[in-house]
Protein backbone atom coordinates (compact mmCIF):
# COMPACT_ATOMS: atom_id res chain seq x y z
CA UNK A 1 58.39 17.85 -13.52
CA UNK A 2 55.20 20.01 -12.55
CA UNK A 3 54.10 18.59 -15.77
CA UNK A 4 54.33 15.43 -15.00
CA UNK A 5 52.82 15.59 -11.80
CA UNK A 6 49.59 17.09 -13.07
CA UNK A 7 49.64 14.38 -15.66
CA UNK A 8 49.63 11.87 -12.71
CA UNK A 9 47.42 13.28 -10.06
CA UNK A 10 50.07 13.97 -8.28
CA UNK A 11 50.92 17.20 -5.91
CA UNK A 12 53.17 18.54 -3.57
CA UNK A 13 52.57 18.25 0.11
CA UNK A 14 52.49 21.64 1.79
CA UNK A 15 53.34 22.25 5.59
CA UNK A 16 49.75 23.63 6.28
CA UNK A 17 47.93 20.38 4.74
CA UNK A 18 46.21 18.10 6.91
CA UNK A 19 47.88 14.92 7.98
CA UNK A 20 45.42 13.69 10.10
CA UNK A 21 42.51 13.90 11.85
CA UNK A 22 41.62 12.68 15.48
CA UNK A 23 38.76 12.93 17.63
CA UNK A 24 38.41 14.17 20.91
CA UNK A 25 38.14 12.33 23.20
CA UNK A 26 34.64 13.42 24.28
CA UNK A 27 35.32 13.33 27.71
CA UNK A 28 33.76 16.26 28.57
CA UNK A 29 31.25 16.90 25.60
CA UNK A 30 30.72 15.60 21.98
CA UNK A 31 33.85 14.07 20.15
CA UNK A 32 35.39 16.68 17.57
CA UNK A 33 37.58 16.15 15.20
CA UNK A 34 40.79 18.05 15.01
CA UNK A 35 42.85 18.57 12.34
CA UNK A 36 46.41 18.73 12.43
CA UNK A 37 48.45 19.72 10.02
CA UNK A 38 52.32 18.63 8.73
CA UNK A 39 53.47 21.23 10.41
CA UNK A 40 51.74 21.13 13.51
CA UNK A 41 53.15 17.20 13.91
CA UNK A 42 56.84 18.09 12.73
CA UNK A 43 56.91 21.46 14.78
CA UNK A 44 56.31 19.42 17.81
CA UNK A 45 58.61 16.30 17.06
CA UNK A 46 61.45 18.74 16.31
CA UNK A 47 60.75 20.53 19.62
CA UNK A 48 60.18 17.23 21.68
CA UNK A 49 63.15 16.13 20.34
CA UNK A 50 65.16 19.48 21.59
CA UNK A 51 64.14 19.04 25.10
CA UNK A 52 64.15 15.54 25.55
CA UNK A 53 67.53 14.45 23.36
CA UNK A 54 66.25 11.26 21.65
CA UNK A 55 68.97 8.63 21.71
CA UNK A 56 69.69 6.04 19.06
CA UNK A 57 70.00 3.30 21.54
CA UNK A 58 66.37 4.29 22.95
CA UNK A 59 63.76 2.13 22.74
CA UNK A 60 60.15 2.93 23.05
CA UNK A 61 57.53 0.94 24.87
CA UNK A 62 54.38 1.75 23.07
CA UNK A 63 51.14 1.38 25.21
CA UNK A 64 49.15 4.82 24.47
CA UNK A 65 46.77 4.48 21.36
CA UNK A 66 47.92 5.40 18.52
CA UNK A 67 43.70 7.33 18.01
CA UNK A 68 44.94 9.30 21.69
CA UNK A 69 47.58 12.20 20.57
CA UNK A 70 49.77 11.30 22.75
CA UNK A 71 49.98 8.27 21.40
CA UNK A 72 50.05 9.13 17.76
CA UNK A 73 52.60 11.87 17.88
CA UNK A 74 54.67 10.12 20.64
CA UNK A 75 55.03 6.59 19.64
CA UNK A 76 54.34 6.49 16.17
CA UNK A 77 55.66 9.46 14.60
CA UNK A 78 58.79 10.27 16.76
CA UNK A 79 60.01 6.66 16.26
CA UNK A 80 59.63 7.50 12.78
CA UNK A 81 61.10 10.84 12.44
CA UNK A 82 63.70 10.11 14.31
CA UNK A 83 66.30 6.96 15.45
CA UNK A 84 64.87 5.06 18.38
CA UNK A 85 63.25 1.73 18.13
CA UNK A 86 60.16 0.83 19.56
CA UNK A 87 57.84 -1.71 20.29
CA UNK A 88 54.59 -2.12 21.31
CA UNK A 89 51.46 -3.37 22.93
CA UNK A 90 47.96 -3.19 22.47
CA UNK A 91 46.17 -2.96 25.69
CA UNK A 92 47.97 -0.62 28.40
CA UNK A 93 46.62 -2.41 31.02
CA UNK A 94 47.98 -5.51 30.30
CA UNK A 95 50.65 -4.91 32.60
CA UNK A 96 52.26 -8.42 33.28
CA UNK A 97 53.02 -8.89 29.62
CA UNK A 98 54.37 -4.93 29.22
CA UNK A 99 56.76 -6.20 32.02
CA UNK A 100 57.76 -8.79 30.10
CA UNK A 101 58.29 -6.79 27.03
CA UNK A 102 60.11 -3.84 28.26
CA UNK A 103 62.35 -6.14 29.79
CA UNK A 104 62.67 -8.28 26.51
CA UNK A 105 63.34 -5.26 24.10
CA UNK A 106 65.54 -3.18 26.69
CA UNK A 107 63.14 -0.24 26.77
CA UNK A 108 64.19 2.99 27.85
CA UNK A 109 61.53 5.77 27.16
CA UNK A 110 57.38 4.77 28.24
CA UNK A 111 54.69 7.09 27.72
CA UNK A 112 51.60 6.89 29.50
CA UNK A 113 48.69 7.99 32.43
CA UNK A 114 48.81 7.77 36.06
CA UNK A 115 46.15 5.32 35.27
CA UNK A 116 48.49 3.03 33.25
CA UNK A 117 51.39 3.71 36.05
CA UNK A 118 49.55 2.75 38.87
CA UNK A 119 48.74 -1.22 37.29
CA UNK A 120 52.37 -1.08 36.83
CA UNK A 121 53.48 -0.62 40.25
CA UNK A 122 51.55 -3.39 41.06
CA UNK A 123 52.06 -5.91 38.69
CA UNK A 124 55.55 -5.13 36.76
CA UNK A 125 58.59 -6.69 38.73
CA UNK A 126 61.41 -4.09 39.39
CA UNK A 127 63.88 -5.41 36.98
CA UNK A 128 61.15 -5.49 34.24
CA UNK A 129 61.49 -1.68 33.92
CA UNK A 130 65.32 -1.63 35.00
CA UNK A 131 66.34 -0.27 31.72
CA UNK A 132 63.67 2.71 31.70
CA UNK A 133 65.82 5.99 31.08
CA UNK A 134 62.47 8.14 30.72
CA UNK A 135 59.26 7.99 32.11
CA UNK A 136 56.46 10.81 30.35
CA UNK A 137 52.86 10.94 31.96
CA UNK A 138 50.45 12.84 30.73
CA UNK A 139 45.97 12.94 30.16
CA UNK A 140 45.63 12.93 33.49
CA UNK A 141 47.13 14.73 36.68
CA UNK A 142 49.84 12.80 38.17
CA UNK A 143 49.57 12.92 41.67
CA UNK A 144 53.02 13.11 43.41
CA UNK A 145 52.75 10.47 45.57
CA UNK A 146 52.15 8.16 42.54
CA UNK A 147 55.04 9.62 41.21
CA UNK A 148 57.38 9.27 44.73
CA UNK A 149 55.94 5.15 44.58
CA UNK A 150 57.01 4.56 40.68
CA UNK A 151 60.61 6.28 41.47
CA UNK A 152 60.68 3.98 45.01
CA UNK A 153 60.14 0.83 43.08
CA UNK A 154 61.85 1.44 39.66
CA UNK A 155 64.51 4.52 40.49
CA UNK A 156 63.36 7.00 38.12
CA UNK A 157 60.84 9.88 38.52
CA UNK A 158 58.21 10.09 35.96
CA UNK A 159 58.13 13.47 34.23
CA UNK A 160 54.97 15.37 34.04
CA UNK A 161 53.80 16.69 30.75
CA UNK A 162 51.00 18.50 29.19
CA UNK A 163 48.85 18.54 25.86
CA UNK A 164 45.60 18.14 23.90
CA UNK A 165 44.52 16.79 21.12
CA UNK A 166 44.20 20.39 19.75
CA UNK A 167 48.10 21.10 20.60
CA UNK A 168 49.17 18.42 18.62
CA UNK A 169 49.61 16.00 21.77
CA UNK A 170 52.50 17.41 24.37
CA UNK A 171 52.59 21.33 24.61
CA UNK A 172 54.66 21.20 27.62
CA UNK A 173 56.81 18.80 29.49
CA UNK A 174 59.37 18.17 33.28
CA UNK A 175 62.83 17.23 31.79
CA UNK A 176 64.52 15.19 33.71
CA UNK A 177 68.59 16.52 34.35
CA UNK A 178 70.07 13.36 33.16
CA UNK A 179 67.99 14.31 29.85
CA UNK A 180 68.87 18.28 29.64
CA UNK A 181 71.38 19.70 27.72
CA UNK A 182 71.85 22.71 29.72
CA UNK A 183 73.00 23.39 33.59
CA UNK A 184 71.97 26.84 33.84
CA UNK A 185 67.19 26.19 33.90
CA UNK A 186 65.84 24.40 36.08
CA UNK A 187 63.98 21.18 34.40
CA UNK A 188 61.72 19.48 36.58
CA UNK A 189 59.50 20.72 39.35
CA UNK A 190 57.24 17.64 40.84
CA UNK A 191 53.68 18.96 40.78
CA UNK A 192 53.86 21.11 37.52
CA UNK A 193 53.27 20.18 33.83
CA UNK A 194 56.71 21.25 33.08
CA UNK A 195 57.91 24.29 30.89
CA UNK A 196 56.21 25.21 27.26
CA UNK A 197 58.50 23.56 24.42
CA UNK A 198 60.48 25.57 22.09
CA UNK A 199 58.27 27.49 20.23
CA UNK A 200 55.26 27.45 22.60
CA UNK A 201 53.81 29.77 24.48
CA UNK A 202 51.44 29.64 27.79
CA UNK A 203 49.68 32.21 29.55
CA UNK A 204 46.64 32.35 32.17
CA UNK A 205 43.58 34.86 31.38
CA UNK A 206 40.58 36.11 33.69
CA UNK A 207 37.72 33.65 31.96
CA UNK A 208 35.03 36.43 32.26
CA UNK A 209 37.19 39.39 31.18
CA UNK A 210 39.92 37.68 28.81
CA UNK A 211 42.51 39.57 29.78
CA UNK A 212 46.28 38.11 30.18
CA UNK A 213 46.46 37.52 34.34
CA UNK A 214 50.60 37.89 35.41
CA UNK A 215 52.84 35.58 37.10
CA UNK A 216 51.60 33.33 39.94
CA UNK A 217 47.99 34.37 38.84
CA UNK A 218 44.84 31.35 38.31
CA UNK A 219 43.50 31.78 35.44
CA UNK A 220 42.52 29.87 32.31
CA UNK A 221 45.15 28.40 30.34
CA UNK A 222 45.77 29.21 26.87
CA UNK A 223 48.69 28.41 24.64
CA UNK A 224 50.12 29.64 21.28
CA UNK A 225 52.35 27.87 19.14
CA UNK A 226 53.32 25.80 15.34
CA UNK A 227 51.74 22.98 17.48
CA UNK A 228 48.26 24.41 17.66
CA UNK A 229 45.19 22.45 15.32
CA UNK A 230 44.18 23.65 12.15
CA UNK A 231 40.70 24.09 13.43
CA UNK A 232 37.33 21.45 14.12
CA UNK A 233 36.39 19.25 10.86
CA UNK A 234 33.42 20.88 9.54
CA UNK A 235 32.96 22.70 13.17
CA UNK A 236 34.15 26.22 12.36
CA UNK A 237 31.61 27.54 15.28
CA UNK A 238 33.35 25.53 17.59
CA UNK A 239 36.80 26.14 16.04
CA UNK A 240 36.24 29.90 16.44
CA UNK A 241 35.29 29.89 19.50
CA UNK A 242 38.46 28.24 20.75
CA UNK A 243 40.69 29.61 18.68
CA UNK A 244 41.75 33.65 18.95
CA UNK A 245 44.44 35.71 17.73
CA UNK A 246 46.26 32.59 17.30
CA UNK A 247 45.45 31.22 21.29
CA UNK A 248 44.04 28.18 22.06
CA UNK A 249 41.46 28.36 25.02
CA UNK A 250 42.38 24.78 26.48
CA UNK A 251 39.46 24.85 29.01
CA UNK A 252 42.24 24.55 31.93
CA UNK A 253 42.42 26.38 34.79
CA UNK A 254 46.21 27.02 36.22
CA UNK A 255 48.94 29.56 36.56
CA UNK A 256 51.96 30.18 34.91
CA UNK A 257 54.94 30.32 37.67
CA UNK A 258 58.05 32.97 38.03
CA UNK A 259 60.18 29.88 36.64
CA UNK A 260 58.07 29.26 33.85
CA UNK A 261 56.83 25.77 34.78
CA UNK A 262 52.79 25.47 34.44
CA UNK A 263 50.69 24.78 37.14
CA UNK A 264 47.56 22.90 36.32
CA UNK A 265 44.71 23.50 38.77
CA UNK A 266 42.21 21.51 36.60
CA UNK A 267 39.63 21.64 34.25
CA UNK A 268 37.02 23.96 34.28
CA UNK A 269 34.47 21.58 33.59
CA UNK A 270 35.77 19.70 37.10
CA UNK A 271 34.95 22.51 39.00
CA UNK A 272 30.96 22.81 41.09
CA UNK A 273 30.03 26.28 42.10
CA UNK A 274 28.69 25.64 45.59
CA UNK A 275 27.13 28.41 47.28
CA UNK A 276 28.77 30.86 44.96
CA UNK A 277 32.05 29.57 45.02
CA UNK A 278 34.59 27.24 42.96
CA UNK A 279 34.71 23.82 44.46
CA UNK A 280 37.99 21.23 42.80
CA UNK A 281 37.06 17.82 41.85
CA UNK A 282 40.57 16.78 41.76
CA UNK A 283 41.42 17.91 44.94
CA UNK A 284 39.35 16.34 46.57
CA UNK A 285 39.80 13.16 44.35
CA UNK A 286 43.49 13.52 45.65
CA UNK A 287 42.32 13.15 49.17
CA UNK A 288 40.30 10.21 48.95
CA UNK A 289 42.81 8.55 47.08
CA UNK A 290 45.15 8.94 49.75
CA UNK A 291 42.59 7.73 52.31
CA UNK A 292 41.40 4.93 50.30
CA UNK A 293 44.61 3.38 49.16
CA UNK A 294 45.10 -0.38 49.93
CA UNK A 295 48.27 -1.24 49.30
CA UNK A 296 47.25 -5.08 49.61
CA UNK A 297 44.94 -4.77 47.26
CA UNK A 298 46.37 -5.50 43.66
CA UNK A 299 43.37 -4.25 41.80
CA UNK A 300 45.03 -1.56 39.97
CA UNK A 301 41.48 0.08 38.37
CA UNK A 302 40.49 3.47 39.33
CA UNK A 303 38.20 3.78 43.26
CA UNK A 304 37.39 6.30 43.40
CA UNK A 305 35.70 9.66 41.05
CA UNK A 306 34.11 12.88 42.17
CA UNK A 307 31.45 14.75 39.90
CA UNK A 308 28.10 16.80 41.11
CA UNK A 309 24.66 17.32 40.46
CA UNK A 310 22.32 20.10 40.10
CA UNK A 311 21.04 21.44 43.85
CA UNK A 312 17.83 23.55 44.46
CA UNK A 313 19.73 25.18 47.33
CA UNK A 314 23.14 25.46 46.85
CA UNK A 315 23.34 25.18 42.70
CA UNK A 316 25.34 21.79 42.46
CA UNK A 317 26.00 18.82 44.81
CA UNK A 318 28.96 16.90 45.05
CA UNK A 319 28.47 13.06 44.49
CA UNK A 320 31.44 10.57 45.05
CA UNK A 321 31.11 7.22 42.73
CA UNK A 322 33.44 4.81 44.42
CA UNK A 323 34.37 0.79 43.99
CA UNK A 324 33.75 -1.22 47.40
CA UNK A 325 35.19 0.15 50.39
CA UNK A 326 37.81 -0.85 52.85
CA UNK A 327 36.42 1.26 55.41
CA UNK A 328 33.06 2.78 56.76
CA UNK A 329 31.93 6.19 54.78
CA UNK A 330 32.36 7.90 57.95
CA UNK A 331 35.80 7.44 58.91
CA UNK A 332 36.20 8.41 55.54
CA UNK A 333 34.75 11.75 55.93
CA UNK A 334 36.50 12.17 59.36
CA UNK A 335 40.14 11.66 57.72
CA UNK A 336 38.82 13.66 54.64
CA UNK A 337 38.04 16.40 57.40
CA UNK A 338 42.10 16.38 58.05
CA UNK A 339 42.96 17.08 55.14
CA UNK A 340 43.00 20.92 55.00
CA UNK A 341 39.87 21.40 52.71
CA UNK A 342 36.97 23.45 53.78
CA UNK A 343 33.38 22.35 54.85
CA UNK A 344 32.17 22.93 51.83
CA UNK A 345 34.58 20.62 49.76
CA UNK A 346 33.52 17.99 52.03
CA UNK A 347 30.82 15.51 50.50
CA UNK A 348 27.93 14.01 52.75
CA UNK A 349 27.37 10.74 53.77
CA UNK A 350 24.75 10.24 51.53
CA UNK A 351 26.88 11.58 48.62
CA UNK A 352 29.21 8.82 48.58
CA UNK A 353 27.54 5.74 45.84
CA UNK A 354 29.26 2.61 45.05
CA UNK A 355 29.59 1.50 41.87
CA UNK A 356 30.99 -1.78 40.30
CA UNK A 357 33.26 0.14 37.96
CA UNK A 358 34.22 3.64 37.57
CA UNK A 359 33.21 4.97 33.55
CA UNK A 360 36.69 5.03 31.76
CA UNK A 361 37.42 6.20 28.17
CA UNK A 362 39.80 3.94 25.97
CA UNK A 363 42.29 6.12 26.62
CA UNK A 364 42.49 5.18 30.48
CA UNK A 365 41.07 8.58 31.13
CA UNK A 366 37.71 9.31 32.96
CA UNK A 367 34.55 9.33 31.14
CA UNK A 368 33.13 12.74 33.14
CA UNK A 369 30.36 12.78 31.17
CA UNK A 370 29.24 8.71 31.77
CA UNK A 371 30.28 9.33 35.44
CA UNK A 372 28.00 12.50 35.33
CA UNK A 373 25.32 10.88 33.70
CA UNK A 374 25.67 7.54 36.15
CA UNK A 375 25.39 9.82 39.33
CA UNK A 376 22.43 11.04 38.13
CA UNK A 377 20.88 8.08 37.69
CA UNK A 378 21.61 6.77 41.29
CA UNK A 379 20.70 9.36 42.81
CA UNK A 380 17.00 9.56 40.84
CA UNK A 381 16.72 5.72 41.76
């Protein structure tokens, strides 16, 4: 046989060879490309498959990209390691005709973004999505009041999950009960990323010193596992300096909790140090969101993004790129003001720039780097 093989060119696949490679994003910085190997992608369908007990009367809706990881590993390899159907669509945020097709197929499992979730609230009737067993969100935070609104209109919670490209899509994941096996952990907790899947491991680390921070402790995130990449294509500077003693360095800041479930705090990249300390984009993106939200308004697109920009006085500036507003700037700032941040998480007036649309990636995720580069531009003009 090994004969014959040589004779045709042909060889046997081993677990560590590459199966694919997929590109960053490049939300944040230049698009790499990260290799994954057979085992990485097995590893994690075997473990996803654990936690989540895929059904053979399930039925995927498939609306992530199949070039996102989530997308690849979750809606084209699971149906295909495994017994559920699936079916799917090629824009996300086509959301009247997802409606229609969920409905048509009976779908029961959806993966997506708050981003994708929120044009579905609008635009998807209730009984469209009556069949929906499991709902898994992940690329994005979900905020919990988007996640109290999908369970209001379609009764069931979206789970929270969490992954990059370099963890071979989903690293961690909320399981609902109805989905759990077991009586005696606790599955979900609403505002956490869920536990580490079998196999995985997640820990938070000073990011000057490097060393492992305990329980309940900020930190960056790092996580070690069969699911982690191979390494960069061609990029072994950037590979090494990501990958150590078998961790992963996902550029997250967050906590692990006495439970176990993750806490996400946000990226370090979304952070501005502002007179010397650590000012959260998200947070504050959480806030206007709350403040902005029209719920007569079916334009399900994104309002609303915070970045900064470099500041003689204070290092970096906070800018807010936002769509047209329902209300004046500064009531804005006076209900942003009631929202338990401090002064100095509080833009200015003149911080606040409208913009026709807000940068988005194919993915549905934010472009930080053309929202960056856009507030920069305003703000020179």
């Amino acid at each position: 046989t090994l004969i014959l093989e040589r004779l045709l060119g042909l060889t046997r696949t081993r677990m560590d060879d590459p199966i694919t490679i997929i590109y960053t994003s490049g939300s944040t910085g230049e698009p790499k490309g990260v290799v994954l190997s057979q085992h990485n992608i097995s590893a994690t369908i075997d473990a996803v498959d654990q936690v989540v007990q895929i059904k053979d009367r399930d039925v995927v809706l498939g609306v992530v990209p199949i070039f996102h990881s989530l997308g690849y590993l979750a809606t084209f390899w699971l149906p295909m390691s495994l017994t559920p159907k699936v079916v799917y669509h090629i824009n996300p945020l086509d959301a009247r005709e997802i409606g229609k097709l969920a409905q048509d197929h009976g779908a029961t499992i959806l993966f997506g973004t708050p981003t994708f979730l929120r044009g579905y609230l609008k635009r998807v009737e209730k009984e469209q999505f009556s069949k929906l067993d499991l709902v898994v969100v992940g690329a994005e935070k979900l905020p919990v009041e988007l996640a109290e609104q999908f369970r209001n209109k379609f009764g069931i919670l979206p789970s929270e999950g969490y992954g990059t490209t370099e963890t071979s899509g989903p690293a961690s994941v909320n399981i609902p009960d109805h989905r759990c096996d077991t009586v005696e952990q606790k599955g979900t907790k609403l505002g956490t990323v869920g536990k580490p899947l079998p196999g995985v491991v997640a820990r938070a680390i000073d990011p000057e010193t490097r060393q492992p921070l305990g329980i309940n402790r900020e930190g960056l995130i790092e996580i070690k596992g069969p699911n982690i990449m191979l390494g960069y294509w061609n990029r072994p500077e950037k590979t090494a300096a990501v990958l150590k003693n078998g961790w992963y360095d996902t550029g997250d800041m967050g906590m692990v909790d006495d439970e176990g479930f993750i806490h996400i705090t946000g990226r370090i990249s979304r952070f501005s140090k502002i007179g010397g300390e650590m000012v959260p984009h998200l947070k504050i993106e959480e806030c206007l969101l709350k403040i902005m939200d029209d719920p007569t308004n079916a334009d399900a697109s994104i309002q609303v993004a915070v970045t900064s920009i470099p500041d003689a006085k204070k290092g970096e500036r906070l800018i807010v790129l936002h769509r047209p507003l329902t209300k004046p700037v500064s009531q804005i700032i006076d209900e942003l003001s009631k929202c338990d941040l401090p002064n100095l998480w509080i833009p200015s007036q003149d911080s606040f720039l409208e913009v026709p649309e807000i940068p988005l990636l194919g993915t549905g995720k934010l472009d930080l780097r053309g929202i960056k580069q856009l507030a920069l531009e305003r703000v020179k003009t």
